[in-house]
Protein backbone atom coordinates (compact mmCIF):
# COMPACT_ATOMS: atom_id res chain seq x y z
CA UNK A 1 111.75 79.09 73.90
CA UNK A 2 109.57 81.81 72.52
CA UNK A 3 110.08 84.64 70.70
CA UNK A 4 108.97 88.26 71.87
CA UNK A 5 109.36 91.36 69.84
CA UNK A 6 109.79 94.72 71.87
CA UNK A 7 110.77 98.44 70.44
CA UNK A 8 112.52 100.36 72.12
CA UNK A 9 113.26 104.16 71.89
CA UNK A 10 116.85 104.66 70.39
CA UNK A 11 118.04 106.47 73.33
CA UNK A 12 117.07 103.55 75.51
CA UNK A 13 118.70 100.86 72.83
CA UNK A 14 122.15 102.80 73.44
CA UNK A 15 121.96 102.81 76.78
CA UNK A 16 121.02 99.24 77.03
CA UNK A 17 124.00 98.50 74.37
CA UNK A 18 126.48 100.91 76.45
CA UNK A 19 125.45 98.70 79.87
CA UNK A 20 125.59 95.34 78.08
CA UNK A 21 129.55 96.31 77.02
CA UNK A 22 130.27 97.30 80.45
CA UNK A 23 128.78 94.56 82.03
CA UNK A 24 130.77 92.03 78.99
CA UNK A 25 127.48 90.64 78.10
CA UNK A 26 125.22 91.05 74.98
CA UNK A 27 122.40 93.37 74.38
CA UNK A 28 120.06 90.37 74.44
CA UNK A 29 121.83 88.59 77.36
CA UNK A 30 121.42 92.41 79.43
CA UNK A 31 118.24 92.90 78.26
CA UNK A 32 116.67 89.33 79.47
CA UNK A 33 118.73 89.34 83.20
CA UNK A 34 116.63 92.45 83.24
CA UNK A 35 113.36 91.08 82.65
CA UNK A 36 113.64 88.13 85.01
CA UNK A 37 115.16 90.72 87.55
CA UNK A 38 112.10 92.67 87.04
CA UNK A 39 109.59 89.49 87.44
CA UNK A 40 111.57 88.34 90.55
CA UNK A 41 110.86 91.75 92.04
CA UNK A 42 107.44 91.78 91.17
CA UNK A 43 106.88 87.92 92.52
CA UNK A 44 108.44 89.04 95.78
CA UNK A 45 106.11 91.88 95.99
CA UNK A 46 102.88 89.97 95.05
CA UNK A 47 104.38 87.27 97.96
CA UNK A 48 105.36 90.03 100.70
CA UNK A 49 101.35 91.86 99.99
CA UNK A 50 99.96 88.25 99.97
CA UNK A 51 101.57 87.60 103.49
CA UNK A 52 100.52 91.07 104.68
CA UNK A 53 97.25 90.59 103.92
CA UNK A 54 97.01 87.14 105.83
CA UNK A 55 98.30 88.61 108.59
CA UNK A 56 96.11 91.58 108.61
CA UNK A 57 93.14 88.74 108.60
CA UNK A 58 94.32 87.19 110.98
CA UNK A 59 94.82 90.48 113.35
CA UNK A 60 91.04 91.19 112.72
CA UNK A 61 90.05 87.77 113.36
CA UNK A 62 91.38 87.49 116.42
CA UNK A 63 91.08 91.01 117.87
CA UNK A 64 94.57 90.74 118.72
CA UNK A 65 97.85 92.41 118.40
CA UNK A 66 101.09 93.39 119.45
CA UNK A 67 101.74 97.90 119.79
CA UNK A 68 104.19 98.74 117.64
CA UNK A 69 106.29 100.64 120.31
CA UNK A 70 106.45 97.30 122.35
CA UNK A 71 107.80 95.52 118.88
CA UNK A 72 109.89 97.87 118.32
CA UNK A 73 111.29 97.80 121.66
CA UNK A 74 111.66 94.03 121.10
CA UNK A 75 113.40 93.86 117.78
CA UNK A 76 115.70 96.77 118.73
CA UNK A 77 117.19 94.65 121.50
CA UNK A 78 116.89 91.56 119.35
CA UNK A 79 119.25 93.29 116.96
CA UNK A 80 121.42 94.44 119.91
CA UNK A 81 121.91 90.66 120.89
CA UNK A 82 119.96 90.74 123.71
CA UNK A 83 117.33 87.83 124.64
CA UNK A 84 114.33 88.12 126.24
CA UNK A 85 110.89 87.28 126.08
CA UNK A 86 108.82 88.15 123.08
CA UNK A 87 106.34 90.16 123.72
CA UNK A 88 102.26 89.11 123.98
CA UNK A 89 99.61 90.02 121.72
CA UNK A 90 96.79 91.41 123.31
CA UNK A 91 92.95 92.71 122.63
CA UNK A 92 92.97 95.77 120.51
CA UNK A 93 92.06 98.79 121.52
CA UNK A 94 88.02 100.14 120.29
């Protein structure tokens, strides 16, 4: 393990020390659960754009895609339990 040496504002260090007591953990313990919270959040991100973008490829590669309206259509009676067929991707418009 590594030590990292950060300074915080004194309004921010009794905040951090008011949440740590509430939450019956140490400053430290608060303080690192909040870092790796942050770098999850920030992996997920970086994974979700990553998809996105090799979808968006993908879109432009093929010329091919699905309207929005007809998706939503879809996943709105997906989510109202209903099953039917998915809907096709076709050439894009232009």
């Amino acid at each position: 393990m590594s030590t990292t040496t950060i300074r915080l504002p004194d309004d921010l260090k009794a905040r951090v020390v008011a949440a740590a007591e509430r939450a019956g953990t140490s400053a430290h313990g608060f303080i690192l659960e909040a870092i790796a919270e942050k770098a999850a959040a920030a992996e997920l991100r970086a994974d979700f754009a990553a998809l996105a973008d090799e979808r968006h490829a993908r879109i432009l590669a093929s010329g091919q895609a699905i309207p929005w309206q007809e998706m939503r259509a879809y996943l709105e009676d997906r989510l109202a339990g209903n099953t039917l067929k998915r809907p096709a991707a076709r050439k894009l418009a232009g």
